[in-house]
N, C-alpha and C. Protein backbone atom coordinates (compact mmCIF):
# COMPACT_ATOMS: atom_id res chain seq x y z
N UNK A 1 142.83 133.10 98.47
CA UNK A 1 144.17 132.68 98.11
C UNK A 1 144.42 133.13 96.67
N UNK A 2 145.40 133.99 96.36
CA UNK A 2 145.68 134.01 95.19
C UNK A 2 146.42 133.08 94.23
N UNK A 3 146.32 133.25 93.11
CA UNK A 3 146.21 131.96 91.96
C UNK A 3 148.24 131.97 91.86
N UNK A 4 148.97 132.50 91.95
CA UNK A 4 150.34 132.66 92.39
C UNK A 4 150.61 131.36 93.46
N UNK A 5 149.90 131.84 94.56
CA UNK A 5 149.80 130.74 95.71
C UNK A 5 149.21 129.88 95.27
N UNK A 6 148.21 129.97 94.69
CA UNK A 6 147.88 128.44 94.63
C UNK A 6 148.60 127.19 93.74
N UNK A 7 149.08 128.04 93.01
CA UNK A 7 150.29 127.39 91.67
C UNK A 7 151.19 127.12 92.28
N UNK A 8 151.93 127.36 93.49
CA UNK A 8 153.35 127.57 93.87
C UNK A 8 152.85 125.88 94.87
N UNK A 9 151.56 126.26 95.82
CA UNK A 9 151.31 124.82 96.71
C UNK A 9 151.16 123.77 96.00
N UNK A 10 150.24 123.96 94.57
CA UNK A 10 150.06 122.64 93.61
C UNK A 10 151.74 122.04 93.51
N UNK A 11 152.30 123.13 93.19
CA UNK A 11 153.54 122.89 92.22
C UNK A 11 154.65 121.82 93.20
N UNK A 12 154.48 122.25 94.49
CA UNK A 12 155.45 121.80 96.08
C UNK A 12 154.59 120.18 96.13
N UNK A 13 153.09 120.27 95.98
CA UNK A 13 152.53 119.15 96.38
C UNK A 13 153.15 117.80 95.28
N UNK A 14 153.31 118.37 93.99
CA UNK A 14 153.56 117.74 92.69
C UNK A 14 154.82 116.90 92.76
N UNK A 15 156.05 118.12 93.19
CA UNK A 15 157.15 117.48 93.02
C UNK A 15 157.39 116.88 93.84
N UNK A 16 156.99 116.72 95.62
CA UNK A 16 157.09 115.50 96.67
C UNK A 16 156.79 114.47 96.09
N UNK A 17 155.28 114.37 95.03
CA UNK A 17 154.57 113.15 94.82
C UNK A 17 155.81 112.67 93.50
N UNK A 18 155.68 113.39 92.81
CA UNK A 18 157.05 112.73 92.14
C UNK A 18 158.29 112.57 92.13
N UNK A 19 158.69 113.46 93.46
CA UNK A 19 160.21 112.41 94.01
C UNK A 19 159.84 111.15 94.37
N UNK A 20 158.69 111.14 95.43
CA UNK A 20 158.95 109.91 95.79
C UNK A 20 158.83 108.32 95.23
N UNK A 21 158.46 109.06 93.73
CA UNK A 21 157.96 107.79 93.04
C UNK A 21 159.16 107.49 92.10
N UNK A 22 160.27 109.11 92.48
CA UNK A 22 161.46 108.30 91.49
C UNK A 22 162.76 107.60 92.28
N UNK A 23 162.72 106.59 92.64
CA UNK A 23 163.83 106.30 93.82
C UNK A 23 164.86 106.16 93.04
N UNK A 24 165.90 106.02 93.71
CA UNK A 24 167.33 106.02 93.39
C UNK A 24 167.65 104.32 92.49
N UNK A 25 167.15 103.36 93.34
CA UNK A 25 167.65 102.29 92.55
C UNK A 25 166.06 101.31 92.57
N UNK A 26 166.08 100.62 92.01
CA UNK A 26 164.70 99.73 92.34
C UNK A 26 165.36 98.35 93.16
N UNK A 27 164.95 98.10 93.80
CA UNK A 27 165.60 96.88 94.79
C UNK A 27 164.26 95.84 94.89
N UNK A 28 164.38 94.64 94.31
CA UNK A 28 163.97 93.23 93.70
C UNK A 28 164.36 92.38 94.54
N UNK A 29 163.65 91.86 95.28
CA UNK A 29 163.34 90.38 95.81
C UNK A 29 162.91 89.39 94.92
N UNK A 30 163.61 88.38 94.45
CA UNK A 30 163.13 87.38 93.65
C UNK A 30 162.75 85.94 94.63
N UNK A 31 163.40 86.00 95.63
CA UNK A 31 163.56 84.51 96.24
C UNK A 31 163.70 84.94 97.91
N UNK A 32 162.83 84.50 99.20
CA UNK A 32 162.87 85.02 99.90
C UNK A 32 162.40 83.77 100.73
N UNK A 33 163.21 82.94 101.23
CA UNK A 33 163.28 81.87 102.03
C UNK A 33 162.96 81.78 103.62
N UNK A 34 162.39 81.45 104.31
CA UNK A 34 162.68 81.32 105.83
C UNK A 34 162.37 80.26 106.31
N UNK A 35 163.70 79.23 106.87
CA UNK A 35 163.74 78.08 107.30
C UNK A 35 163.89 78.03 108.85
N UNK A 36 162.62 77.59 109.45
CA UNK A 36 162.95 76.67 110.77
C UNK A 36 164.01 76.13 111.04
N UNK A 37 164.51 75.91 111.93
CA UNK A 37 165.98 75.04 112.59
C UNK A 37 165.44 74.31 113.97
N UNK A 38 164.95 75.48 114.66
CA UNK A 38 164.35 74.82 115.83
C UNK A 38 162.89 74.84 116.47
N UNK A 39 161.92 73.76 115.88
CA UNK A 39 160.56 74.28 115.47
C UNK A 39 160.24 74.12 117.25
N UNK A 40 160.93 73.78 118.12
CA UNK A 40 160.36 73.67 119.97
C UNK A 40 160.73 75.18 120.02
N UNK A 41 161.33 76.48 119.71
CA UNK A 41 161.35 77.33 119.83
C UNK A 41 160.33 78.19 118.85
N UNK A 42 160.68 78.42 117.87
CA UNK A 42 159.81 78.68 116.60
C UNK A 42 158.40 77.78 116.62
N UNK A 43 157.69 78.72 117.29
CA UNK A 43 156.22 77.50 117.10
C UNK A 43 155.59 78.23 115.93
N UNK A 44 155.30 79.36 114.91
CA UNK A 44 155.06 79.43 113.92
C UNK A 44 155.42 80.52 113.36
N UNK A 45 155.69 80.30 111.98
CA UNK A 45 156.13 81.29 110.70
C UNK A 45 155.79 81.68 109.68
N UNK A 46 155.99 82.54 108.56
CA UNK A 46 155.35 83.01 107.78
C UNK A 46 155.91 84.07 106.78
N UNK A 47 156.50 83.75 105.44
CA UNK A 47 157.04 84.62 104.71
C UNK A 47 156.67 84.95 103.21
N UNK A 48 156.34 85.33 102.90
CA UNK A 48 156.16 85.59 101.53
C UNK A 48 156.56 86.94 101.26
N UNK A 49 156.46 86.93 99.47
CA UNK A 49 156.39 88.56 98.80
C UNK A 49 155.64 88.83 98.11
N UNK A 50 155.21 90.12 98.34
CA UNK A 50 154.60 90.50 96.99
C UNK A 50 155.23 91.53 95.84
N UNK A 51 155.25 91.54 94.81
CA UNK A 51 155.75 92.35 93.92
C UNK A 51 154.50 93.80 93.17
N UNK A 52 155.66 94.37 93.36
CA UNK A 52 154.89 95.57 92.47
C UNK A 52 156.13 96.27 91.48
N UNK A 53 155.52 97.34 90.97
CA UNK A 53 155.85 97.72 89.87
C UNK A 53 157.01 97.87 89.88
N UNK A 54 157.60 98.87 91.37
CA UNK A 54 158.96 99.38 91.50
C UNK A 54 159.45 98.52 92.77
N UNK A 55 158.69 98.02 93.46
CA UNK A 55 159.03 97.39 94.85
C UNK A 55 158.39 95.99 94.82
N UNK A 56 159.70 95.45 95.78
CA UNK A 56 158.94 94.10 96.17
C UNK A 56 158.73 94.40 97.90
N UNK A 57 157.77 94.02 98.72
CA UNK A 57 157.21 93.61 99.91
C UNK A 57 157.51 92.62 100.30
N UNK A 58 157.66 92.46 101.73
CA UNK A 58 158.13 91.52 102.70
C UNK A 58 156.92 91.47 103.36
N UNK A 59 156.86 90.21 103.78
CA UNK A 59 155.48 90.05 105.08
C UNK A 59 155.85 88.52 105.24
N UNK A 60 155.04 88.96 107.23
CA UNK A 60 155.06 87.32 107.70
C UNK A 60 154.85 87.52 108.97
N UNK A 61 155.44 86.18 109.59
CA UNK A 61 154.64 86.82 111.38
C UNK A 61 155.97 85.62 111.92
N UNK A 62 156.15 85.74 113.08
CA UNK A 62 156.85 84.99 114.19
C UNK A 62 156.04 84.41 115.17
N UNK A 63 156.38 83.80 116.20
CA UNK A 63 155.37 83.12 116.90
C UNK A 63 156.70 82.57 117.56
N UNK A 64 157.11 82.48 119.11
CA UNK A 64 157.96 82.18 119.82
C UNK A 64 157.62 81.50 121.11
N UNK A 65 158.33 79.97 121.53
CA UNK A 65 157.51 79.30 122.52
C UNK A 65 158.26 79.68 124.13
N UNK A 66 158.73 80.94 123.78
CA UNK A 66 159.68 81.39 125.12
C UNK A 66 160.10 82.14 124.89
N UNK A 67 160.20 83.20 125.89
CA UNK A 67 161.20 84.80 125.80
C UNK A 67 162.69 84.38 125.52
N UNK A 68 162.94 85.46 124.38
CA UNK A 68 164.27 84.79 124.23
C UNK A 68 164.91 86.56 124.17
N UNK A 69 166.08 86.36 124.91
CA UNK A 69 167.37 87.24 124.33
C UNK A 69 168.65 86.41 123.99
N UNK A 70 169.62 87.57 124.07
CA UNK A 70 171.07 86.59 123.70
C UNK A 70 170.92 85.54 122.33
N UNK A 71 169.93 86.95 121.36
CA UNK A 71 170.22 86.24 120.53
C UNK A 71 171.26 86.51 118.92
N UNK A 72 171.98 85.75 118.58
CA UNK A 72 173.16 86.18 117.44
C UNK A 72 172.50 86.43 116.21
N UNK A 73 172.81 86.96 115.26
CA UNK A 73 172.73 87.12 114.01
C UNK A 73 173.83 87.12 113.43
N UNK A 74 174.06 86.18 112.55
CA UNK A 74 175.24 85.94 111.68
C UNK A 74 175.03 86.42 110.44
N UNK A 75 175.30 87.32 109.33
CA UNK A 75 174.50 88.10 108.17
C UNK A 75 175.47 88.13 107.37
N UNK A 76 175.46 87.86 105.92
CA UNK A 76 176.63 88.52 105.19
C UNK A 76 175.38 89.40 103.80
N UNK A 77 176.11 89.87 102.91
CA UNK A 77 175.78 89.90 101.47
C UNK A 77 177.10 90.39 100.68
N UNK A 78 176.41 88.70 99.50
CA UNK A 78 177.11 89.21 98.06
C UNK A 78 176.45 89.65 97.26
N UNK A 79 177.01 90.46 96.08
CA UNK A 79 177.06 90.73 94.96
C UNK A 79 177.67 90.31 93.73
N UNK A 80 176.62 90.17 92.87
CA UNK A 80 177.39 89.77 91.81
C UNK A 80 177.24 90.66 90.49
N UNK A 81 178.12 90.92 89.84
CA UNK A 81 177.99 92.26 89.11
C UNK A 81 178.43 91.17 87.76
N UNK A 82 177.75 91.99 86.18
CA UNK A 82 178.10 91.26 85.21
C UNK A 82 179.41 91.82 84.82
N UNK A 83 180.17 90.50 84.50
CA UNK A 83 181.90 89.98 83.82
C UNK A 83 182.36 90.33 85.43
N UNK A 84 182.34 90.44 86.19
CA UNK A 84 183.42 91.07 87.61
C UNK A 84 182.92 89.90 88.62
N UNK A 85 183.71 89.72 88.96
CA UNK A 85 183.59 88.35 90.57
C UNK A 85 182.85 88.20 91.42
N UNK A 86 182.42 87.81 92.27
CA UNK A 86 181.46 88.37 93.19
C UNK A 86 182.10 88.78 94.46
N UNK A 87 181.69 89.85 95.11
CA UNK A 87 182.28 90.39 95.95
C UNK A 87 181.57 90.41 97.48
N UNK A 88 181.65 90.08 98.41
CA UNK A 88 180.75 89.95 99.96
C UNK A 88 181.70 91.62 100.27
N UNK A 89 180.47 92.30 100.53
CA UNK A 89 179.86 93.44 101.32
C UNK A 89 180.01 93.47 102.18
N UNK A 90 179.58 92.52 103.05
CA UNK A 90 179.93 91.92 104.51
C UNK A 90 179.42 91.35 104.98
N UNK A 91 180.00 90.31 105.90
CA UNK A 91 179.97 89.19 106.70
C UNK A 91 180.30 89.91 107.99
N UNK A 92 179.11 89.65 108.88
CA UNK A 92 179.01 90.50 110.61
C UNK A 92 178.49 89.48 111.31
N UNK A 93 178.30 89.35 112.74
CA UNK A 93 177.96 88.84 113.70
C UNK A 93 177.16 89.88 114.55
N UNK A 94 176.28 90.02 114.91
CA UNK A 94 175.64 91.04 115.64
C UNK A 94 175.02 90.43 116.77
N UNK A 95 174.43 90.99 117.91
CA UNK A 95 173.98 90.73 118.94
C UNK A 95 172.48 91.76 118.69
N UNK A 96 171.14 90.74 118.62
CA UNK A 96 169.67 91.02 118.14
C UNK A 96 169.66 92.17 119.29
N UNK A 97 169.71 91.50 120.95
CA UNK A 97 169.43 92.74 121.61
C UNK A 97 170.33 94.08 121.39
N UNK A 98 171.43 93.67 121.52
CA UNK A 98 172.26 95.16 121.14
C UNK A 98 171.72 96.48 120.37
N UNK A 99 171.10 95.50 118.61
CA UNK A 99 170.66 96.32 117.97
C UNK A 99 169.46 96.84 118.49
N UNK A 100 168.17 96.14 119.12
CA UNK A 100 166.88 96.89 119.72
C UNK A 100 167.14 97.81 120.56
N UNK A 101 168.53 97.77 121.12
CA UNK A 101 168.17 98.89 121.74
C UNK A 101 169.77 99.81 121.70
N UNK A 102 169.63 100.31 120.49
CA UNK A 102 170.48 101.28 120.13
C UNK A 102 171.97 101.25 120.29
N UNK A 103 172.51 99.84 120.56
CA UNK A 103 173.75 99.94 120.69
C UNK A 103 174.78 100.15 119.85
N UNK A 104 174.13 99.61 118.47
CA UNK A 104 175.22 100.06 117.62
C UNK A 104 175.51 101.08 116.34
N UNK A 105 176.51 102.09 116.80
CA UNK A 105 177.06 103.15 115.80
C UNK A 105 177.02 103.12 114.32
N UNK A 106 177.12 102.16 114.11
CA UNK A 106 177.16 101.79 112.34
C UNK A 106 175.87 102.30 111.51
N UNK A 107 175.97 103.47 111.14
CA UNK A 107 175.09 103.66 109.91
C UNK A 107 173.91 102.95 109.31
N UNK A 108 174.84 101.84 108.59
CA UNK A 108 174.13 101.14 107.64
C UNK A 108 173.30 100.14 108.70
N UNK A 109 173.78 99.83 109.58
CA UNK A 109 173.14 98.77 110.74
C UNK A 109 171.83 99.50 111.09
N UNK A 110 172.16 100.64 111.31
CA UNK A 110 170.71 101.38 112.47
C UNK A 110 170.00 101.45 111.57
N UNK A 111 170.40 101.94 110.12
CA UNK A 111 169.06 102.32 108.78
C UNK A 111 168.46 101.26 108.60
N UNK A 112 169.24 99.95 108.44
CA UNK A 112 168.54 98.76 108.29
C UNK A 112 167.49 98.08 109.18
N UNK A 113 167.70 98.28 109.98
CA UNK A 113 167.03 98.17 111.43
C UNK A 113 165.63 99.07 111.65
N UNK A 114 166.29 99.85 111.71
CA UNK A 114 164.98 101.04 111.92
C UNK A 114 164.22 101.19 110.96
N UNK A 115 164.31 100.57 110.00
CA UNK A 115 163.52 100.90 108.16
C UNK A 115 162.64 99.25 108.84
N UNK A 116 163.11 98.11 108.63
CA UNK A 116 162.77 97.30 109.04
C UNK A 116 161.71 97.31 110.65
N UNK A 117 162.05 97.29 111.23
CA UNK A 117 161.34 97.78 112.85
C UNK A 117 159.83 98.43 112.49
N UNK A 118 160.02 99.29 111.75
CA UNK A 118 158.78 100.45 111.10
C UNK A 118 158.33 99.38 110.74
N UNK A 119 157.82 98.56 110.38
CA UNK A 119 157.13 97.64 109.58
C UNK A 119 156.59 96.78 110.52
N UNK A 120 156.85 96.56 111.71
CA UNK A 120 156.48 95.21 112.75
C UNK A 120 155.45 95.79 113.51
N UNK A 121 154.38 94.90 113.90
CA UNK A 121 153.15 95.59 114.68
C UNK A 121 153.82 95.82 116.25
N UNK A 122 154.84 95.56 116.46
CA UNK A 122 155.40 96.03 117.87
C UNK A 122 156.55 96.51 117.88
N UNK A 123 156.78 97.22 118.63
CA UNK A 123 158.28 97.52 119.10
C UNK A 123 158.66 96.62 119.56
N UNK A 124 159.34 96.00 119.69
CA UNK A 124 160.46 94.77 119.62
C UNK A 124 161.26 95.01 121.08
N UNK A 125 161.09 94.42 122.06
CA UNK A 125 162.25 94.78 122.78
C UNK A 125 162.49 93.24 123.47
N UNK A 126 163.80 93.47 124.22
CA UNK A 126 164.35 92.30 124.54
C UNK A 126 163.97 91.85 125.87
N UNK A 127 163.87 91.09 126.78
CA UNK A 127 163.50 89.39 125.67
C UNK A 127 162.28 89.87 124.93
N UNK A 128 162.32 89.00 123.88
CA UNK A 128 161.04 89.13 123.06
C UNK A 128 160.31 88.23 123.95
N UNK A 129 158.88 88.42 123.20
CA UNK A 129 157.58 87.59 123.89
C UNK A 129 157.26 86.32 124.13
N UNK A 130 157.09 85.55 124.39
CA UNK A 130 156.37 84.51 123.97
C UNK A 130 155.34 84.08 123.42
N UNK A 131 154.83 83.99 122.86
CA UNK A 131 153.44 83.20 122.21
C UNK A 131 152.54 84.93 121.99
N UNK A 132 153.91 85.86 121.21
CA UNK A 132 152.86 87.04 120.83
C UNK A 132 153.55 86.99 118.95
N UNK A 133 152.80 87.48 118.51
CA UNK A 133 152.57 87.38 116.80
C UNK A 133 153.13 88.26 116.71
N UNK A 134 154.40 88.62 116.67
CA UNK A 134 155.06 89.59 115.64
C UNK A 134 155.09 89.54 114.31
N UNK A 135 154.44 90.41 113.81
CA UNK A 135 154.21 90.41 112.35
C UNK A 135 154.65 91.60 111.34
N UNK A 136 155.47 91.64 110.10
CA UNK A 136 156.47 91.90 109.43
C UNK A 136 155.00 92.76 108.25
N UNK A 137 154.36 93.74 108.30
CA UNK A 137 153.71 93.86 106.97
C UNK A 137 153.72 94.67 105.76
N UNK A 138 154.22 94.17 104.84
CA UNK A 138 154.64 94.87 103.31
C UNK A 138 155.88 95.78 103.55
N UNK A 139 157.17 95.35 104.24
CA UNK A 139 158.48 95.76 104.35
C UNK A 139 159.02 95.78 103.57
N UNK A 140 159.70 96.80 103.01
CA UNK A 140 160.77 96.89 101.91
C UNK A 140 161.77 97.61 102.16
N UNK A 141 162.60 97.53 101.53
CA UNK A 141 163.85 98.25 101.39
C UNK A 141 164.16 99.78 101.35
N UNK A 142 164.20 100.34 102.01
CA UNK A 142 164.37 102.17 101.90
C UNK A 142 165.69 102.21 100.93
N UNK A 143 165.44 103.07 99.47
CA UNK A 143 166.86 102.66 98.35
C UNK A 143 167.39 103.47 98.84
N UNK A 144 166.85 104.62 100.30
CA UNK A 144 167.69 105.78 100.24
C UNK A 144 169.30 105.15 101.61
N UNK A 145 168.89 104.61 101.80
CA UNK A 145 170.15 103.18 102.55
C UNK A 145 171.30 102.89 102.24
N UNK A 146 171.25 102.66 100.54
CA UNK A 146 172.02 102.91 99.56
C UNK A 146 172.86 104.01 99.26
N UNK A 147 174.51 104.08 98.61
CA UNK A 147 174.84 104.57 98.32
C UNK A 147 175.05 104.91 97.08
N UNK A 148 175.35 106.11 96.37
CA UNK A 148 175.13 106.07 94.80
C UNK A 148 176.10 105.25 94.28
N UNK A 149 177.24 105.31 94.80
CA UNK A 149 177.85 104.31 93.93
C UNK A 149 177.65 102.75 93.57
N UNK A 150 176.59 102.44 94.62
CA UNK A 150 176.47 101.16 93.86
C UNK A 150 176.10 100.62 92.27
N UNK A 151 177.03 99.25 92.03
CA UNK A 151 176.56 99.19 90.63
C UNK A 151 175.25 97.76 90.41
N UNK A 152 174.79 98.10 89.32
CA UNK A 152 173.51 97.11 89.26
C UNK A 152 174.11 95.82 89.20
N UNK A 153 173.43 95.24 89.82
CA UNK A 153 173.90 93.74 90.15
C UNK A 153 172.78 92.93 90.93
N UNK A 154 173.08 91.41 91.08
CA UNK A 154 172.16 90.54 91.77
C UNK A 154 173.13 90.42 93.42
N UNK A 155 172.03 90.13 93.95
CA UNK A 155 172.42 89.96 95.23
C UNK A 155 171.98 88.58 96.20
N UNK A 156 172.58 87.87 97.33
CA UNK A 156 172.23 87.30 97.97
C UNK A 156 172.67 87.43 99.50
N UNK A 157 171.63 87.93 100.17
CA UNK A 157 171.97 88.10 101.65
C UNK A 157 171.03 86.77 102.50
N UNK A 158 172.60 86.52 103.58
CA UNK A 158 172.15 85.17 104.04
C UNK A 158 172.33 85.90 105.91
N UNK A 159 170.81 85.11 106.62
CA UNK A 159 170.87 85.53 108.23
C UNK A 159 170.73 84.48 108.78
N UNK A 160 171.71 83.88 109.60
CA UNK A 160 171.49 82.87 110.47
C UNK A 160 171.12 83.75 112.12
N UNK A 161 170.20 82.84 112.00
CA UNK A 161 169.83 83.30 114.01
C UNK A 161 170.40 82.27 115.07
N UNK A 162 170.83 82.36 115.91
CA UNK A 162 171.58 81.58 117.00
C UNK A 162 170.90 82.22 118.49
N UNK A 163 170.53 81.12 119.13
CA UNK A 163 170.61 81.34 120.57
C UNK A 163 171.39 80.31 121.83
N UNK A 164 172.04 80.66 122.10
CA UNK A 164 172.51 79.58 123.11
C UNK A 164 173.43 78.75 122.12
N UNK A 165 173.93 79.18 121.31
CA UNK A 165 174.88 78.40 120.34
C UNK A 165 173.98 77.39 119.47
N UNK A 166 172.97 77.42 119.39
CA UNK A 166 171.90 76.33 118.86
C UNK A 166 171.62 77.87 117.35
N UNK A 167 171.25 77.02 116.08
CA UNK A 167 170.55 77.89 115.16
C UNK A 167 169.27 77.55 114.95
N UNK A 168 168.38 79.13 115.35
CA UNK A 168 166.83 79.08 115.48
C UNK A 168 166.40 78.88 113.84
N UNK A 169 166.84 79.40 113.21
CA UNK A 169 166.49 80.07 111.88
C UNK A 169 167.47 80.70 110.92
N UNK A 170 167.46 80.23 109.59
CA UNK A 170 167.52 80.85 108.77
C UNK A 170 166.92 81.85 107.55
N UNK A 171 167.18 82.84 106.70
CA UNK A 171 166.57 83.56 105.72
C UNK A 171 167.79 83.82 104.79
N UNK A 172 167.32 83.16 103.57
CA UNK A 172 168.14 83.77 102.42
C UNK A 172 167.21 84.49 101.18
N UNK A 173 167.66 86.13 100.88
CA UNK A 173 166.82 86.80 100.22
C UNK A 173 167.88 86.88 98.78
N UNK A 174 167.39 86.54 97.82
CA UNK A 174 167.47 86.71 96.73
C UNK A 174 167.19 87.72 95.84
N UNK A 175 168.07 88.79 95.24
CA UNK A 175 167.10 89.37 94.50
C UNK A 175 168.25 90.51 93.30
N UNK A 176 167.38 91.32 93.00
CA UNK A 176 168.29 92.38 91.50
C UNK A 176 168.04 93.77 92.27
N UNK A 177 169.57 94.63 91.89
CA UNK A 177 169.14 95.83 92.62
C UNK A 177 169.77 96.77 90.94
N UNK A 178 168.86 97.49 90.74
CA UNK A 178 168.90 98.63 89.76
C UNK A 178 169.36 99.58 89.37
N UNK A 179 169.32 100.40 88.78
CA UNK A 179 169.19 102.21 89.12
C UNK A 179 167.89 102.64 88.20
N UNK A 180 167.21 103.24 88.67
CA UNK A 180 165.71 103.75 88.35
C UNK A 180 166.02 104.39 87.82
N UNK A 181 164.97 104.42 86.20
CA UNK A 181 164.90 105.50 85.17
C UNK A 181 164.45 106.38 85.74
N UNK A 182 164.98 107.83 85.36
CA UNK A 182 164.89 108.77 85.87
C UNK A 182 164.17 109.60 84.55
């Protein structure tokens, strides 16, 4: 191999390793809640984070005492930007199976989903399991999800789960979203 080539592969290997370490925004979990509602359905749970330098991690596990579909997700997120109001992003209603299995068109829905999904020791499909451990490990946020225009600000996104008109669960994630020194 000549030393041309070999400078040119170092050089390709270099700048992957340092794109990917320069993301677009840094996205911060400070507060990352998950409340039971209905512990005869929910037989066990599990959430925490861990933090690192540029990322925070998601992890945890589910545990379900019956196959369930038909189930809702009620989701919004605000923002709150400094001196300016806070503004909701959006407030949706979704249908859990719909999204597992590709029903819906929306962009930002499928990225979120599918970034998320990557992270679970199963493929997910509807009804979910019963009494199998779905487990969530070191999930984060893909910043590439994001659009550039966002401005730095704190955020709070709230998910209610519903089945049968009953709420299984809630999660409210707390956190600061950036723009990474470049």
């Amino acid at each position: 191999m000549s030393v041309r080539k070999l400078i040119y592969k170092v050089s390709i290997i270099f700048v992957s390793c340092l794109s990917c370490c320069l993301a677009a925004y840094l996205v911060r979990v400070d507060h990352f809640n998950f409340h039971v509602d209905d512990p005869l359905i929910i037989l066990s749970q599990s959430a925490f984070i861990e933090q690192d330098v540029n990322r925070s991690y998601l992890s945890g596990h589910l545990l379900f005492s019956e196959p369930l579909k038909d189930i809702i997700l009620q989701t919004s997120l605000d923002i709150n930007r400094p001196k300016l109001p806070r503004m909701r992003l959006f407030d949706v209603r979704l249908e859990i199976c719909h999204i597992m299995n590709n029903g819906y068109k929306n962009k930002f829905v499928r990225q979120f989903y599918n970034n998320f999904a990557s992270f679970v020791n199963e493929n997910a499909t509807c009804p979910l399991k019963p009494h199998f451990n779905y487990t969530l490990n070191r999930a984060y946020v893909n910043d590439d999800v994001f659009p550039d225009f966002l401005p730095e600000c704190t955020y709070r996104m709230k998910l209610i789960f519903q089945h049968k008109s009953k709420t299984l669960a809630h999660i409210q994630l707390d956190g600061r979203l950036s723009k990474a020194i470049k």
